[in-house]
Protein backbone atom coordinates (compact mmCIF):
# COMPACT_ATOMS: atom_id res chain seq x y z
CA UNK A 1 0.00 0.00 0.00
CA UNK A 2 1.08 3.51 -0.92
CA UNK A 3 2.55 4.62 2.12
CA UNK A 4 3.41 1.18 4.05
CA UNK A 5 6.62 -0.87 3.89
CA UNK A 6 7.62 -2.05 0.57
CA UNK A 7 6.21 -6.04 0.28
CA UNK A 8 8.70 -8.85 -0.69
CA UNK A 9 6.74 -8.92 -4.55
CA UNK A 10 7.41 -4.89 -4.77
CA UNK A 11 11.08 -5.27 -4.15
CA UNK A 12 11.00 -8.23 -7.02
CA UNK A 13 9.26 -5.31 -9.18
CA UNK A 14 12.24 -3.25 -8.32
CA UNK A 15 15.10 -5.44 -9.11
CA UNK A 16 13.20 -6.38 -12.47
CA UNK A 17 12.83 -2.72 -13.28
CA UNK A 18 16.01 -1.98 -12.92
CA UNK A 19 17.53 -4.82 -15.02
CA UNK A 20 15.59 -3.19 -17.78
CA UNK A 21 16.98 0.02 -17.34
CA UNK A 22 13.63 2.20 -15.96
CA UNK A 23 14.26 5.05 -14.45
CA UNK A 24 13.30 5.38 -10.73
CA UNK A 25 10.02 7.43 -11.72
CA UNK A 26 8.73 5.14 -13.77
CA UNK A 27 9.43 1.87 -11.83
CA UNK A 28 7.51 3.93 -9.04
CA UNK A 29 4.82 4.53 -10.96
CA UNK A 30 4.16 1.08 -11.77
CA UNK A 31 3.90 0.59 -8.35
CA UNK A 32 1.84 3.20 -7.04
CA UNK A 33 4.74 4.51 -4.99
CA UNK A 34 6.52 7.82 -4.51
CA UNK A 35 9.73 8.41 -6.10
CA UNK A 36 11.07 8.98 -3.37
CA UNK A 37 10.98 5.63 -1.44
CA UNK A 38 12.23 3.78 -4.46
CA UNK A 39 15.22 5.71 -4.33
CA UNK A 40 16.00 5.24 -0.82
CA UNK A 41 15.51 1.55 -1.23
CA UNK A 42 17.70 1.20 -3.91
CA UNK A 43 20.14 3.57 -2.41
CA UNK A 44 19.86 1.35 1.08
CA UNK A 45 20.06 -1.67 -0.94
CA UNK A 46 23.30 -2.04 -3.24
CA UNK A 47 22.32 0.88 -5.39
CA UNK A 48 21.28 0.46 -9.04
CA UNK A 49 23.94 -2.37 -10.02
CA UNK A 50 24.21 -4.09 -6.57
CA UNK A 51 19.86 -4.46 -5.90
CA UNK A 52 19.12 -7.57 -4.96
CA UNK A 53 14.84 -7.92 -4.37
CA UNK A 54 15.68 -11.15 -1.37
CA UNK A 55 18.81 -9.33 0.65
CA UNK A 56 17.02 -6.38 0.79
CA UNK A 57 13.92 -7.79 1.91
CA UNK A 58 15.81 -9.65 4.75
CA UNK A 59 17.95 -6.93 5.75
CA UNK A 60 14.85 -4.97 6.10
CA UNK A 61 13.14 -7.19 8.59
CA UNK A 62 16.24 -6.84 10.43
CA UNK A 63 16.32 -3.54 10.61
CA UNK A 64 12.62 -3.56 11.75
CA UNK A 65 12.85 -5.94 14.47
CA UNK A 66 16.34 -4.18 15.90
CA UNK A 67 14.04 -1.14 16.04
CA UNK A 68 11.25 -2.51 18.06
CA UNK A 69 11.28 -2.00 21.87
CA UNK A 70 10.54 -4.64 23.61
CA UNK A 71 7.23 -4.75 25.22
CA UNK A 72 7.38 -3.59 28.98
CA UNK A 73 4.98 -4.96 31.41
CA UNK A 74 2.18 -2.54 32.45
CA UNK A 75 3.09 -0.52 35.35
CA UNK A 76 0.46 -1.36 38.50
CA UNK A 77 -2.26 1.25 38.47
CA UNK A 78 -1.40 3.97 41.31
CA UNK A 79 -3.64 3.95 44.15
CA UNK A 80 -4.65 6.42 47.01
CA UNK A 81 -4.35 6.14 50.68
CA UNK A 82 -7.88 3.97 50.60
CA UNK A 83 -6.63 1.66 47.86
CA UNK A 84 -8.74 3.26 45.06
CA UNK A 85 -7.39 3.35 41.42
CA UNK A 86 -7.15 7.17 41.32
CA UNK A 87 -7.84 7.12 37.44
CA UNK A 88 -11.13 5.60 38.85
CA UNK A 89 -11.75 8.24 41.19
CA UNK A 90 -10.82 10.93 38.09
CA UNK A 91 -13.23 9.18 35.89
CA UNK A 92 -15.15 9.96 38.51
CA UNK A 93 -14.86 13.74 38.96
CA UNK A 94 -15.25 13.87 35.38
CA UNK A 95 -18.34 12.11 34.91
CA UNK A 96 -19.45 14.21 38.31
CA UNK A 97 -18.68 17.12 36.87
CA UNK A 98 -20.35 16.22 33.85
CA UNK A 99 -23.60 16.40 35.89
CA UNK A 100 -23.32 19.54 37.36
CA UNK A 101 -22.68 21.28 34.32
CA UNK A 102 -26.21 19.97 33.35
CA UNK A 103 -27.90 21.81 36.63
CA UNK A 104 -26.65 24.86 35.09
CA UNK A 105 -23.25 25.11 37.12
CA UNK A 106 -20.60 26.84 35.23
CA UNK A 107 -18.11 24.67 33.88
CA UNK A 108 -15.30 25.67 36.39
CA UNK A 109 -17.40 25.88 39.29
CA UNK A 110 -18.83 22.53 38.72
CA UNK A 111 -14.58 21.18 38.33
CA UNK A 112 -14.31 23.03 41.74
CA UNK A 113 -17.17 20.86 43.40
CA UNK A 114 -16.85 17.69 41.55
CA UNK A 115 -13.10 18.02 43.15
CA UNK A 116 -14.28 18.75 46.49
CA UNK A 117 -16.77 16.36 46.49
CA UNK A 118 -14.31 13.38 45.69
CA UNK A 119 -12.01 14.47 48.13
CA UNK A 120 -12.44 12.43 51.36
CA UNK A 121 -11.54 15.90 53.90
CA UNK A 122 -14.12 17.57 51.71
CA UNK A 123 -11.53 20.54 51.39
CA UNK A 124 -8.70 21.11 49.40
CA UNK A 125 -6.13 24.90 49.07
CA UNK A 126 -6.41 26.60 46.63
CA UNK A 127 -3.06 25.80 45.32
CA UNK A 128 -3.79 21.96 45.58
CA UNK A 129 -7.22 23.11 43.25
CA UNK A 130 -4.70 24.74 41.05
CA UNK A 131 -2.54 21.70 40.74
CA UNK A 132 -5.42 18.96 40.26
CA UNK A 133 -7.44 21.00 37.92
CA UNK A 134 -4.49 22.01 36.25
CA UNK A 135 -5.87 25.84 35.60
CA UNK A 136 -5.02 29.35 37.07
CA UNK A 137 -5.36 30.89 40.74
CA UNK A 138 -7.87 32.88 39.42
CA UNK A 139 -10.38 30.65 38.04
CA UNK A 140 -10.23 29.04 41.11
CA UNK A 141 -10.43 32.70 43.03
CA UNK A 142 -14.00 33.24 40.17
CA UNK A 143 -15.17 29.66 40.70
CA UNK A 144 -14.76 30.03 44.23
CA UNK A 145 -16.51 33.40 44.69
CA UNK A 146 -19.31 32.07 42.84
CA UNK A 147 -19.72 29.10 44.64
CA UNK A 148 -19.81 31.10 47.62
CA UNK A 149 -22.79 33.18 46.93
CA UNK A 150 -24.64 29.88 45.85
CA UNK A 151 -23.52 28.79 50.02
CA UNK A 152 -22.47 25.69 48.32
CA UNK A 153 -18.58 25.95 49.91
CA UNK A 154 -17.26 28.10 52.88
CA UNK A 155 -13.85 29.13 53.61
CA UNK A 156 -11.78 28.11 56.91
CA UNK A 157 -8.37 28.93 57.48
CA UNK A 158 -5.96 25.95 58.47
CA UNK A 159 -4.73 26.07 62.33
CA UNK A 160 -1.65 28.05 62.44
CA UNK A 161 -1.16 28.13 58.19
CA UNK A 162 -1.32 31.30 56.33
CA UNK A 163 -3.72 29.63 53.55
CA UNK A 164 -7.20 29.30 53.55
CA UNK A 165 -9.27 25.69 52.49
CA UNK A 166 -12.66 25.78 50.92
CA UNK A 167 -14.58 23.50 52.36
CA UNK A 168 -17.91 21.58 51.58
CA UNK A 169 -20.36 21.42 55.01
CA UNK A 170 -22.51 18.64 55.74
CA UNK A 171 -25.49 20.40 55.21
CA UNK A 172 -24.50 22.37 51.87
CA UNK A 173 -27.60 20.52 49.74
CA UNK A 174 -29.80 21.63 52.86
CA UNK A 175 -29.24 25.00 52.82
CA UNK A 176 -29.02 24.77 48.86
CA UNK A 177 -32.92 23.87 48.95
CA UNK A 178 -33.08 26.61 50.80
CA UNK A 179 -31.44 28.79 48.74
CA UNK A 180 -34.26 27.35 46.06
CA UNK A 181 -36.98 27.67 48.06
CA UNK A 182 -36.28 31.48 48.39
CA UNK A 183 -36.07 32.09 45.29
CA UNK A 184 -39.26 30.19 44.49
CA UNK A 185 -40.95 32.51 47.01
CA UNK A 186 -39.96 35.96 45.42
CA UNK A 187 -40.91 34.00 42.11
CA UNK A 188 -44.27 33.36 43.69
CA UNK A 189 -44.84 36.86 44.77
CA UNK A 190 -44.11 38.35 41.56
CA UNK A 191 -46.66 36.47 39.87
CA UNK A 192 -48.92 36.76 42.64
CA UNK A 193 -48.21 40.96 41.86
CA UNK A 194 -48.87 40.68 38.32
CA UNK A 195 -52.16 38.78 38.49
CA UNK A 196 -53.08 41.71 40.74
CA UNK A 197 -51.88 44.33 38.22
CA UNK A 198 -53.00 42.74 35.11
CA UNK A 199 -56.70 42.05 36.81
CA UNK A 200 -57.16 38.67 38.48
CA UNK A 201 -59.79 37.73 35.95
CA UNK A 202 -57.90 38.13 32.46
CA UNK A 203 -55.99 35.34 30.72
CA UNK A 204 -52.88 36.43 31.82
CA UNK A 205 -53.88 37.77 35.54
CA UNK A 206 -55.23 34.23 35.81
CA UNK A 207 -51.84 32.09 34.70
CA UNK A 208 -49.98 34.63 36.61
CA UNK A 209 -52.05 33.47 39.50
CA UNK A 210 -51.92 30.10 38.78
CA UNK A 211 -47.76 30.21 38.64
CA UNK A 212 -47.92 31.85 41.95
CA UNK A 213 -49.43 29.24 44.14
CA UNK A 214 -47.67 26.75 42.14
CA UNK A 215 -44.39 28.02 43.27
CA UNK A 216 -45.86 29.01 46.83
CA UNK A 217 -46.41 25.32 47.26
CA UNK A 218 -43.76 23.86 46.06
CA UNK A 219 -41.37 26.16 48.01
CA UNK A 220 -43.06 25.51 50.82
CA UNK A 221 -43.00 21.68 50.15
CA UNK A 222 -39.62 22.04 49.62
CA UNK A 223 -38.43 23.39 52.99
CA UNK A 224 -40.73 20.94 55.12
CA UNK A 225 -39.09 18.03 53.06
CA UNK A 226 -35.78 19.69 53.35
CA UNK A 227 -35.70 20.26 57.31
CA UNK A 228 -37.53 16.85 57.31
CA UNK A 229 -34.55 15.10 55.51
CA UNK A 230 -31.77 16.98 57.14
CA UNK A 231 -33.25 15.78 60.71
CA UNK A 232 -33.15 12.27 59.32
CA UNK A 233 -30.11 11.98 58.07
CA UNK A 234 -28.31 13.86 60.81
CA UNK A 235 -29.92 11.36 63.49
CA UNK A 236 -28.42 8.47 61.01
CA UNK A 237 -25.30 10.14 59.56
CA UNK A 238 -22.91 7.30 58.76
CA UNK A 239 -24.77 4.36 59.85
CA UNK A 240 -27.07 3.64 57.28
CA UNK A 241 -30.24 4.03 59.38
CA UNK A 242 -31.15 7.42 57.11
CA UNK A 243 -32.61 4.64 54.24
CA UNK A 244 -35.67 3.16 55.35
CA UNK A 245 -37.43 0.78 53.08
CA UNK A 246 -40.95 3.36 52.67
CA UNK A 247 -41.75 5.13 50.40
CA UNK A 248 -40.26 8.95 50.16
CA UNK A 249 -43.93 10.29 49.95
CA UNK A 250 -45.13 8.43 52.81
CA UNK A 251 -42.64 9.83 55.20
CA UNK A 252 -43.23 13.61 53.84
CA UNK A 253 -44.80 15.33 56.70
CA UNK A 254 -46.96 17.56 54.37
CA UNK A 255 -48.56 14.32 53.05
CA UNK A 256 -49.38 12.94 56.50
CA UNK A 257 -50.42 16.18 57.58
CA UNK A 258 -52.87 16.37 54.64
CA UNK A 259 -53.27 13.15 52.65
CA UNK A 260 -53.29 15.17 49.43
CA UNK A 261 -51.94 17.37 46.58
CA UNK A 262 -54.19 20.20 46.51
CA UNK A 263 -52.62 23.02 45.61
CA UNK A 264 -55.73 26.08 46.86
């Protein structure tokens, strides 16, 4: 093939070219080749008068086998203090990170928490951020400052160190639904202030309307089950006992409170 190493038949083609007299150009185009690599292989090879198709052949394979390494034995894949494959554990910060970037996260914030996340202290500097995401101090400082005004990661300064870590709380998710919640609620009253301005009888006074107590209950749904959850888990943190075997709706104290999904 154009390209590849010259076959044994090619090198035949050669040698019988060149007893004829053909130039180089024209014994390449018989074979589909460049000029070029006929002339190094006769020049390798004897040279016009001295060509011979079977030496050359053989002192090719030579060549080729002298020039390959020989194989080396797969080095053991590195592990972490806990004995996990930390390509694993990158796959998954990747995939993790994947994920966020979905919720709507910005691509470097979501690298910031998918790191965080897989770290076991839930922490890291930002100079060991730097390092592992492999990216300036000051993405990290943007990612960081973001992720702070989402309360998704706090600071804390290490005990008698000059650096600060940032740090992923227990409770982040809890006080993330918050975070939702609230802004469900000045969703809520907006709409609630346009059905009054547009007229609470008009089309669009009455979808307006309808959006608000939509979003009033689900905000409010969404702190009971929130503080709910948070209780549970805290009481069972680490021991399993936070999965029970019922169903999530049954244990949501709005529906035992109420039975139902009204929403007046």
């Amino acid at each position: 093939m154009p390209g590849g190493r010259l076959s044994h038949q090619e090198r035949r083609s050669i040698a019988e070219g060149l007893a004829e007299g053909l130039a180089y150009a024209e014994i390449a185009r018989g074979l589909d080749r460049p000029t070029s690599t006929i002339t190094r292989e006769v020049t390798r090879n004897g040279g016009p008068t001295g060509y011979r198709a079977d030496r050359a052949h053989r002192a090719t394979e030579r060549r080729a086998r002298r020039r390959t390494p020989a194989p080396t034995p797969a080095p053991p894949p590195e592990t972490d203090a806990h004995g996990r494959d930390r390509e694993v554990v990158r796959d998954f910060e990747e995939q993790f990170t994947a994920l966020l970037v979905q919720t709507g996260l910005p691509r470097m914030a979501a690298r910031l928490l998918g790191c965080l996340y897989a770290a076991d202290t839930g922490s890291r500097t930002a100079a060991e951020l730097v390092q592992r995401l492999r990216v300036s101090p000051a993405s990290i400082s943007l990612a960081v400052h973001y992720l702070e005004e989402q309360e998704l990661i706090r600071r804390e300064r290490d005990p008698g160190k000059r650096h600060e870590r940032y740090v992923i709380d227990d409770d982040v998710w809890f006080r993330a639904m918050l975070a939702s919640a609230n802004t469900n609620a000045l969703l809520a009253e907006a709409a609630h202030q346009g059905a009054r301005t547009l007229g609470a009888t008009t089309p669009a006074g009455i979808r307006l309307a309808d959006m608000g107590r939509f979003l009033t209950h689900v905000g409010q749904d969404l702190v009971t089950s929130a503080e709910h959850w948070r209780e549970v888990f805290s009481a069972g943190a680490g021991s399993g006992t936070a999965d029970r075997p019922q169903r999530a709706q049954d244990r949501h104290p709005a529906n035992k409170a109420n039975g139902g999904n009204d929403l007046d």
